[in-house]
Protein backbone atom coordinates (compact mmCIF):
# COMPACT_ATOMS: atom_id res chain seq x y z
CA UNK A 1 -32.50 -77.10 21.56
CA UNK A 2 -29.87 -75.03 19.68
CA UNK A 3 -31.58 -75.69 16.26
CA UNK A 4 -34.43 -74.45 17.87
CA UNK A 5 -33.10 -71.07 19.12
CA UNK A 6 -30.90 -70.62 15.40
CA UNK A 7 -34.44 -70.96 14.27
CA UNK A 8 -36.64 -68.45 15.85
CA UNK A 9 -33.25 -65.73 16.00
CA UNK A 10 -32.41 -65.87 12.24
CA UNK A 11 -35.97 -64.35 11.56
CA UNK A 12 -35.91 -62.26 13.99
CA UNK A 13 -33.08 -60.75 12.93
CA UNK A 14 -34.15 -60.48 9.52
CA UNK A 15 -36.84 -58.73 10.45
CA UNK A 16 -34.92 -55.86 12.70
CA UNK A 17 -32.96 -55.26 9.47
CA UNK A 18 -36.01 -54.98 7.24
CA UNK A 19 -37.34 -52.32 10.16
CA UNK A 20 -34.23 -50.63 10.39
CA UNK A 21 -34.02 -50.26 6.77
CA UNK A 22 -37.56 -49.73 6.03
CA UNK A 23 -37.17 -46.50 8.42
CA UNK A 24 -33.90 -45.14 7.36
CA UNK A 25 -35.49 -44.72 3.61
CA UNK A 26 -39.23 -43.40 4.89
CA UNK A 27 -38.57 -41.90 8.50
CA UNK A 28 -35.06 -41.19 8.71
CA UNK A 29 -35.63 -38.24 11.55
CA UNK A 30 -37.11 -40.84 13.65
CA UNK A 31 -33.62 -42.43 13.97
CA UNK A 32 -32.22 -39.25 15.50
CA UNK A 33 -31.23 -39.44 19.11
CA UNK A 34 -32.12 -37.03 21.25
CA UNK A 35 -29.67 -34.02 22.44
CA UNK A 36 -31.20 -31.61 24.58
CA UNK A 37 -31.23 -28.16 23.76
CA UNK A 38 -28.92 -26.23 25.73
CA UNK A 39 -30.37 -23.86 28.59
CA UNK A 40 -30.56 -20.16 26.79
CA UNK A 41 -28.12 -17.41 28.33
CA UNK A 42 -29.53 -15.07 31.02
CA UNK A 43 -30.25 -12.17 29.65
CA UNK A 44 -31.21 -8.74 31.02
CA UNK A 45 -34.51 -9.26 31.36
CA UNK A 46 -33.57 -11.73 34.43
CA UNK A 47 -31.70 -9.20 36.08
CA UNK A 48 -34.71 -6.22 35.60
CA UNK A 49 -36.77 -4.75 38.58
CA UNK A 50 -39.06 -3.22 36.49
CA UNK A 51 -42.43 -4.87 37.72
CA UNK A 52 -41.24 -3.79 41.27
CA UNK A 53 -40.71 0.09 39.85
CA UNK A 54 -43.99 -0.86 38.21
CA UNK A 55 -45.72 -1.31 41.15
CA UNK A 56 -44.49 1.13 43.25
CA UNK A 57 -43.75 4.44 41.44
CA UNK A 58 -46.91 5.80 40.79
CA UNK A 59 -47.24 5.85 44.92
CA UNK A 60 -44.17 8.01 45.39
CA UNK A 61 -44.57 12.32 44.82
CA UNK A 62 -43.00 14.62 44.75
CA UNK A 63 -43.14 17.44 46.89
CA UNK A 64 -42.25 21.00 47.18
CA UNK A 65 -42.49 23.35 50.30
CA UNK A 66 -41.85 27.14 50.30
CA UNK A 67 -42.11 29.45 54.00
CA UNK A 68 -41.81 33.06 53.65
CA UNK A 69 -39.25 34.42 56.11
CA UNK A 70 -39.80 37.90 57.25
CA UNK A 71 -36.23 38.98 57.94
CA UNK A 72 -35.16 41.45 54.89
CA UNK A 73 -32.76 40.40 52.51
CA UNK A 74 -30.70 43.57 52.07
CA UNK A 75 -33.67 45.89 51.33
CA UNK A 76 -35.40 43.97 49.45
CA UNK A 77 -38.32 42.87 52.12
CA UNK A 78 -39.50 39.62 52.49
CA UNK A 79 -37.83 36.05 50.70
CA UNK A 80 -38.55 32.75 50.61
CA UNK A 81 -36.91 29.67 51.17
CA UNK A 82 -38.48 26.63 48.85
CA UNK A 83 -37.67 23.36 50.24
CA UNK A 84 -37.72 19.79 47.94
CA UNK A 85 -38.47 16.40 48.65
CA UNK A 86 -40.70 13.05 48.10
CA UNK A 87 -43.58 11.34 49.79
CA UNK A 88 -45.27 8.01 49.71
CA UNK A 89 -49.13 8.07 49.82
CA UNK A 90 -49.35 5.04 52.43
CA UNK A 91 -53.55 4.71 51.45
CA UNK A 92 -55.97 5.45 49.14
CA UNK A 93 -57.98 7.85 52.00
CA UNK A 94 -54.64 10.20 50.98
CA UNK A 95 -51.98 9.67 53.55
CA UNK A 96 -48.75 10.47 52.38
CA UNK A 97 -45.58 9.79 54.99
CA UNK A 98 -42.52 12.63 54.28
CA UNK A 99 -39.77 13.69 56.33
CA UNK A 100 -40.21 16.28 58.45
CA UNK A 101 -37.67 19.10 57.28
CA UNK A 102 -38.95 18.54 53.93
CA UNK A 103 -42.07 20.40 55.18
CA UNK A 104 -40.88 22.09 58.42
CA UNK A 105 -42.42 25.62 59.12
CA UNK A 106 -43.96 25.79 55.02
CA UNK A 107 -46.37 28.09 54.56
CA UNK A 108 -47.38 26.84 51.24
CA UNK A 109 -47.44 22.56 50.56
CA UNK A 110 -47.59 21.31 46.90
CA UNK A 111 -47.56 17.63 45.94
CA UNK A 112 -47.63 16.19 42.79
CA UNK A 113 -48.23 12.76 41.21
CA UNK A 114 -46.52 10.99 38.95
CA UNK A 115 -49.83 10.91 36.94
CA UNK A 116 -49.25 14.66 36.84
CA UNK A 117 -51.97 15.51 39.37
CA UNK A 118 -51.03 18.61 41.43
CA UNK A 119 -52.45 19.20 45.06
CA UNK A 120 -52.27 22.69 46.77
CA UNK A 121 -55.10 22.19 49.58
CA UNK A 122 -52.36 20.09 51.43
CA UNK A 123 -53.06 19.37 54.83
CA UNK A 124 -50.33 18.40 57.78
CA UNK A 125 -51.89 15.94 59.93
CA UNK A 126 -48.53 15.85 62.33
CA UNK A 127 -45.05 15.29 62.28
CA UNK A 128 -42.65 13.39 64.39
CA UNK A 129 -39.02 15.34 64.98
CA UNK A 130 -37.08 12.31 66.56
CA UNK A 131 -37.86 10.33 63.67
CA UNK A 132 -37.82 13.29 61.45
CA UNK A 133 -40.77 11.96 59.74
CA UNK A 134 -44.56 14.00 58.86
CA UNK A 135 -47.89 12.68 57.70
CA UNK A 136 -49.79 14.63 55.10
CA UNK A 137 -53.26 14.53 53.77
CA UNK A 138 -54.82 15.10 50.17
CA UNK A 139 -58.25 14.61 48.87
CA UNK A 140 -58.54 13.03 45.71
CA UNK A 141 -60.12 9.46 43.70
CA UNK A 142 -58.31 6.71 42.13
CA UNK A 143 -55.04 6.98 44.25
CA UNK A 144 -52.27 4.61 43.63
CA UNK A 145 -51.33 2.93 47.45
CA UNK A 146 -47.78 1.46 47.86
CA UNK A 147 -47.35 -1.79 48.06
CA UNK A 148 -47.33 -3.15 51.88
CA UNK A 149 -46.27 -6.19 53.42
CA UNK A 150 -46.45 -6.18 57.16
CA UNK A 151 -44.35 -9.40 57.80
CA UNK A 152 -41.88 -8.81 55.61
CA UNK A 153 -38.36 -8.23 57.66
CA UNK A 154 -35.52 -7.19 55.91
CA UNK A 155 -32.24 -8.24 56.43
CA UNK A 156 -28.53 -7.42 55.48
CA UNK A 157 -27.82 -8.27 51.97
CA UNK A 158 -31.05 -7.50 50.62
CA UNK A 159 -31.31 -5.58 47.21
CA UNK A 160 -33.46 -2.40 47.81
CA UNK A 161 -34.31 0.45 45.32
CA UNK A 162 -34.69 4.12 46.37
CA UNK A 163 -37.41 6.38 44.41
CA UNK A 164 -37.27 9.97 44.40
CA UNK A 165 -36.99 13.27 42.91
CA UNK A 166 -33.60 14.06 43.76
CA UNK A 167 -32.12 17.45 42.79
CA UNK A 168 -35.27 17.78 41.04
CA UNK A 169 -34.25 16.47 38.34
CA UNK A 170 -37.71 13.97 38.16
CA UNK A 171 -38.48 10.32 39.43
CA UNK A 172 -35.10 8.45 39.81
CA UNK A 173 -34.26 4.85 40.63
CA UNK A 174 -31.15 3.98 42.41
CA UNK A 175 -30.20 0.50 43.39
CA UNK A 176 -28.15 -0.74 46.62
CA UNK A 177 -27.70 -3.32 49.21
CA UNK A 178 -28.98 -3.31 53.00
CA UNK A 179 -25.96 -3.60 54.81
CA UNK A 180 -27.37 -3.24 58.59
CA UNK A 181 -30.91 -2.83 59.65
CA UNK A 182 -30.83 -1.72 63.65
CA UNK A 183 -28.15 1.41 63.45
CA UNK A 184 -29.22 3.53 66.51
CA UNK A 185 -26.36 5.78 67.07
CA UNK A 186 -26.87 7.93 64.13
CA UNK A 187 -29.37 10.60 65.61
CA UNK A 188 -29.33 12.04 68.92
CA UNK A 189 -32.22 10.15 70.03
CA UNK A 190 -33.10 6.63 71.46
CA UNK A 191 -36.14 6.83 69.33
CA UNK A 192 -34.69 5.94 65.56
CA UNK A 193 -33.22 3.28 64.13
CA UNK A 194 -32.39 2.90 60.63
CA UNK A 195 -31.66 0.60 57.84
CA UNK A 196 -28.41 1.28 56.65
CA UNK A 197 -27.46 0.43 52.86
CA UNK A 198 -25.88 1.68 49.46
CA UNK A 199 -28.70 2.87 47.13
CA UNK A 200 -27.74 6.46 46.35
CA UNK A 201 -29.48 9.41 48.33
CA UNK A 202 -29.76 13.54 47.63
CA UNK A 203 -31.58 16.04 47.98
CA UNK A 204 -34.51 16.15 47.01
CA UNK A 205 -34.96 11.94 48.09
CA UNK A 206 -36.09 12.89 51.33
CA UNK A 207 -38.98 10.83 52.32
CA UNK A 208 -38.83 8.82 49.23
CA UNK A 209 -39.56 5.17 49.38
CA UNK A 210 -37.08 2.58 49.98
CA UNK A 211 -38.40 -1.06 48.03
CA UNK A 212 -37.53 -4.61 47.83
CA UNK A 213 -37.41 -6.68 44.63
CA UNK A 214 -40.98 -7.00 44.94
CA UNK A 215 -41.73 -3.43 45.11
CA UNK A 216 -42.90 -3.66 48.54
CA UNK A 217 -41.80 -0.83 50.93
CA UNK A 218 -38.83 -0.95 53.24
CA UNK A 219 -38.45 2.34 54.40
CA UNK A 220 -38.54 5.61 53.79
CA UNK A 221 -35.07 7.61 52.76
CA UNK A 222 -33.61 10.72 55.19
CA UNK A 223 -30.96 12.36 53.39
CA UNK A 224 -30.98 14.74 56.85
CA UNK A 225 -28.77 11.48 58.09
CA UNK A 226 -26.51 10.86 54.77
CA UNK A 227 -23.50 12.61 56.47
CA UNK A 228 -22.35 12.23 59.82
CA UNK A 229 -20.34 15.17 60.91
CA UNK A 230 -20.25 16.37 57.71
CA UNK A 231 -18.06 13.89 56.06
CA UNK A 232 -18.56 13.43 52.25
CA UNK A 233 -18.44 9.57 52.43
CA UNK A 234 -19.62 7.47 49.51
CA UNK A 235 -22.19 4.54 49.67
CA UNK A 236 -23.48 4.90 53.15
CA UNK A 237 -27.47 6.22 53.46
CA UNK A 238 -30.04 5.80 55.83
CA UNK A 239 -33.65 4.90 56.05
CA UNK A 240 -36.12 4.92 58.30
CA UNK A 241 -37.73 1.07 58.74
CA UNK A 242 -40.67 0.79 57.31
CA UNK A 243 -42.12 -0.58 60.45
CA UNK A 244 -41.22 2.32 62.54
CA UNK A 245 -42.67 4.36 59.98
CA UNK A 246 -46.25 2.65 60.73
CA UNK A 247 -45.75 2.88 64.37
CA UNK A 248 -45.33 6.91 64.15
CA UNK A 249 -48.38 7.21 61.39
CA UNK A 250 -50.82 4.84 63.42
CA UNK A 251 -50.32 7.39 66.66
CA UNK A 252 -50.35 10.52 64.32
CA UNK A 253 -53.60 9.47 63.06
CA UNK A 254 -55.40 8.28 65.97
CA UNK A 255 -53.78 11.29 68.60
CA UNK A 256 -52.56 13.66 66.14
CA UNK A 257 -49.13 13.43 67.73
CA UNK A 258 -46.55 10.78 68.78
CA UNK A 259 -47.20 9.39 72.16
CA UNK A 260 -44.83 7.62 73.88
CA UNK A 261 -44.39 5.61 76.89
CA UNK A 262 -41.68 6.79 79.32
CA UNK A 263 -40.48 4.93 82.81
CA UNK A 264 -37.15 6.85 83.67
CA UNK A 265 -34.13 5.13 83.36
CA UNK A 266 -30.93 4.25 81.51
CA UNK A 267 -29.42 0.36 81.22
CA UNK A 268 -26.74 -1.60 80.08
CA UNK A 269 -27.12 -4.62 78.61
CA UNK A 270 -25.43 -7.99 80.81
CA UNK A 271 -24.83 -11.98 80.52
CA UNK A 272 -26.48 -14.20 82.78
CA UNK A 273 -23.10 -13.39 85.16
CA UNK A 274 -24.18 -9.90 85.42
CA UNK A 275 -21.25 -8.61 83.10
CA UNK A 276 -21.50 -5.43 80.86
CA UNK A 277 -21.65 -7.28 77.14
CA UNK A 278 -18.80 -6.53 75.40
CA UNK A 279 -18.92 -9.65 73.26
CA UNK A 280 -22.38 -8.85 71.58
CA UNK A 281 -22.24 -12.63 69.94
CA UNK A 282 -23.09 -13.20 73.66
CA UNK A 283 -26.55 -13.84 74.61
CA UNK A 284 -28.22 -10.50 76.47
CA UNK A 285 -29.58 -11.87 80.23
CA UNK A 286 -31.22 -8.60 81.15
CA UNK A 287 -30.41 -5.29 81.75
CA UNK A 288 -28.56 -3.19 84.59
CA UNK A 289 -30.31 0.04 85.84
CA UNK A 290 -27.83 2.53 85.37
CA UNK A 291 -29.66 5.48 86.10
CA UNK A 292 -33.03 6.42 87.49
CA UNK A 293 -34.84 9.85 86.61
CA UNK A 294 -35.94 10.93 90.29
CA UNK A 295 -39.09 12.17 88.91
CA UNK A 296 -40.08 8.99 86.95
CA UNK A 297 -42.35 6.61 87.34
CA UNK A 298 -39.83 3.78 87.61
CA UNK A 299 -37.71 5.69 91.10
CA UNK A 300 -41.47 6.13 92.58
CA UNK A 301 -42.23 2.31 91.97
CA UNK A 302 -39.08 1.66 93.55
CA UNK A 303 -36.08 0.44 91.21
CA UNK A 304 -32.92 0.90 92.37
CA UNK A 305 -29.48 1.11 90.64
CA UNK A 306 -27.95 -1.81 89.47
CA UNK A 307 -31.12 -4.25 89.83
CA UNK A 308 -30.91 -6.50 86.61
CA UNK A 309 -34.31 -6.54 85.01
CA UNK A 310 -34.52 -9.77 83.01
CA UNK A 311 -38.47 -9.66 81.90
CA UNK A 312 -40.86 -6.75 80.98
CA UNK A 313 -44.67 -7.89 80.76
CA UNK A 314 -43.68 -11.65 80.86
CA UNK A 315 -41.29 -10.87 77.39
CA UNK A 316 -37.76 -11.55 77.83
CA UNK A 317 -34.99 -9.00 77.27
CA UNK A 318 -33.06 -9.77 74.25
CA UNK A 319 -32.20 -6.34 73.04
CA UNK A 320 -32.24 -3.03 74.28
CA UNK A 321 -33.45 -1.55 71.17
CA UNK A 322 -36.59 -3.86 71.45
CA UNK A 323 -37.46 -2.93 75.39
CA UNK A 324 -37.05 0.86 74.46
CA UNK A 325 -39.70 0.41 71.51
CA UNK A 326 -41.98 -1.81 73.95
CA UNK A 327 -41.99 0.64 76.70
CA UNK A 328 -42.73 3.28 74.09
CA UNK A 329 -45.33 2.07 72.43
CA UNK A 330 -46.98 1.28 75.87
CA UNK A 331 -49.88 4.29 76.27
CA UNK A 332 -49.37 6.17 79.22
CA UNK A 333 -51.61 5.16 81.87
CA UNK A 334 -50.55 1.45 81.45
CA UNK A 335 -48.62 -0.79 83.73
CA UNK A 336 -45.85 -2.73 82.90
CA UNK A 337 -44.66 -5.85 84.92
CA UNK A 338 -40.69 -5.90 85.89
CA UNK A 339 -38.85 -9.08 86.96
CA UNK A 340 -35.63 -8.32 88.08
CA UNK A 341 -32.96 -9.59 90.02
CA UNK A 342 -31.53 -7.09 93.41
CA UNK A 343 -28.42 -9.19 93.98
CA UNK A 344 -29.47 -12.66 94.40
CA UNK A 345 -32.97 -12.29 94.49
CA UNK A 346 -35.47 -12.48 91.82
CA UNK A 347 -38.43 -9.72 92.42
CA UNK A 348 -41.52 -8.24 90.91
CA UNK A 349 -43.15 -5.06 90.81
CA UNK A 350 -45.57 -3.30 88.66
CA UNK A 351 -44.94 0.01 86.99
CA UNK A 352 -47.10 2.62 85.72
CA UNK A 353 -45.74 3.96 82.32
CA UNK A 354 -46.11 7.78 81.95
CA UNK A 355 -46.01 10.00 78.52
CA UNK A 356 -42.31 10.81 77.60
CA UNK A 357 -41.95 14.74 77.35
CA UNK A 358 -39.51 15.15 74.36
């Protein structure tokens, strides 16, 4: 058996040599083994949020307002005040959202494209002064639309880019973070929230857009809001959600004005033990009625003071921010189910919403 095996290996050895040799001399890459390249460096083009400036830019306008005031300057008659800002046309019929004090009391309207397209025959469909935002129409072909994604939802730590014209000084990218997207105490009304992030604001941003990575729109800038109390802070701006935005232009364009829902009352949220929430990691139970406008619907239906409310129309109380938006976007006229507890007992009653007289 072993003189067999010396046998058949000594040739078979022989041959691997002749192989080996045979392809050092003819095919010596094919004896090469194989290193992978190494993975190439980022570079900038990785980091660049061009395609979303791309995609959204030509959308965003600028605009520029001027009212003639009829009190004389010194003896000189009449003057005028020019105001600047930005818009975002929203469709291609020739919506364009703004903030309101961009165009507040103008006599004359001009927006202009980035295509260079300039529109005097501007027309003010309505305007929203909680929100501080107005909805503008031009009539023209071959408008560029912003990008739009309804589900998108940003959150905190999200890179955003705000375009403008700010100072005038032409269409200007500036890059932040979100860093909250609910702040509700910065106007003085329970109407606005806003996103709250680092991308630079001035004047002249004012109803810019606010866009993701993907150029899709987040919200639309307010530099009326940059400053509380006047304080020259540094990387704290505001922005109105994009989808409060859409709320306010749907009702614009289907009343002309924003209607909105109003019951009558003042809460606090409360845990499950009935306890003011202090601890807001705390899971909201309901909400305890505070105070009840005697002429509102809600003190004619019947709610007293501290009845917890735990459901409105079957939804469950999570936030207060979120009832306030449900009861105003409920048209007047409506009726709203309320569950609620009066001490130990869990009631029911129906409520019919009226319009909210701001």
């Amino acid at each position: 058996m072993l003189k067999t095996f010396k046998f058949v290996l000594f040739p078979t050895l022989l041959g691997l040599g002749f192989a080996f040799i045979f392809l050092f001399i003819r095919h010596p890459e094919s004896l090469r083994f194989y290193v992978p390249e190494k993975p190439k460096a980022l570079n900038q083009s990785h980091l660049s949020f061009a395609n979303a400036v791309r995609n959204a830019s030509p959308a965003v306008v600028n605009i520029y307002s001027e009212s003639i005031s009829n009190q004389p300057r010194s003896l000189r008659g009449q003057s005028s005040v020019k105001e600047l800002g930005s818009g975002i046309i929203m469709s291609k019929k020739g919506y364009i959202l703004t903030n309101y004090h961009v165009i507040n009391n103008a006599d004359q309207i001009i927006v202009i494209l980035k295509d260079g397209r300039q529109f005097t025959d501007v027309q003010l469909i309505g305007y929203d002064t909680p929100t501080d935002l107005a909805l503008l129409k031009i009539n023209a072909e071959h408008l560029p639309e912003i990008p739009i994604d309804d589900s998108f939802k940003p959150q905190v730590g999200d890179v955003v880019l705000a375009i403008g014209n700010p100072l005038n000084l032409g269409q200007t990218i500036t890059q932040g973070i979100i860093s909250a997207t609910d702040k509700t105490n910065i106007a003085q009304t329970r109407h606005t929230r806003f996103l709250q992030m680092d991308a630079a604001i001035n004047t002249g941003n004012s109803g810019g857009a606010v866009i993701n990575t993907n150029g899709t729109l987040v919200g639309i800038t307010s530099a009326k809001f940059k400053h509380k109390r006047n304080l020259e802070v540094q990387g704290i701006f505001f922005a109105v959600p994009y989808s409060l935005a859409k709320q306010v232009m749907d009702k614009i364009i289907k009343y002309g004005r924003v209607v909105r829902g109003y019951l009558g009352f003042t809460a606090e949220p409360v845990d499950s033990a009935g306890r003011l929430l202090r601890d807001y990691n705390t899971p909201m139970f309901g909400m305890r009625i505070t105070q009840l406008d005697p002429l509102g619907p809600t003190w004619a239906a019947g709610l007293q003071q501290n009845d917890i409310v735990i459901r409105i129309d079957g939804q469950k109380i999570v936030s207060m921010q979120q009832t306030l938006e449900q009861i105003a976007n409920t048209p007047p006229g409506n009726q709203l189910k309320f569950e609620f507890y009066r001490g130990s007992q869990l009631q029911s009653m129906n409520i019919t919403v009226d319009e909210a007289r701001l």
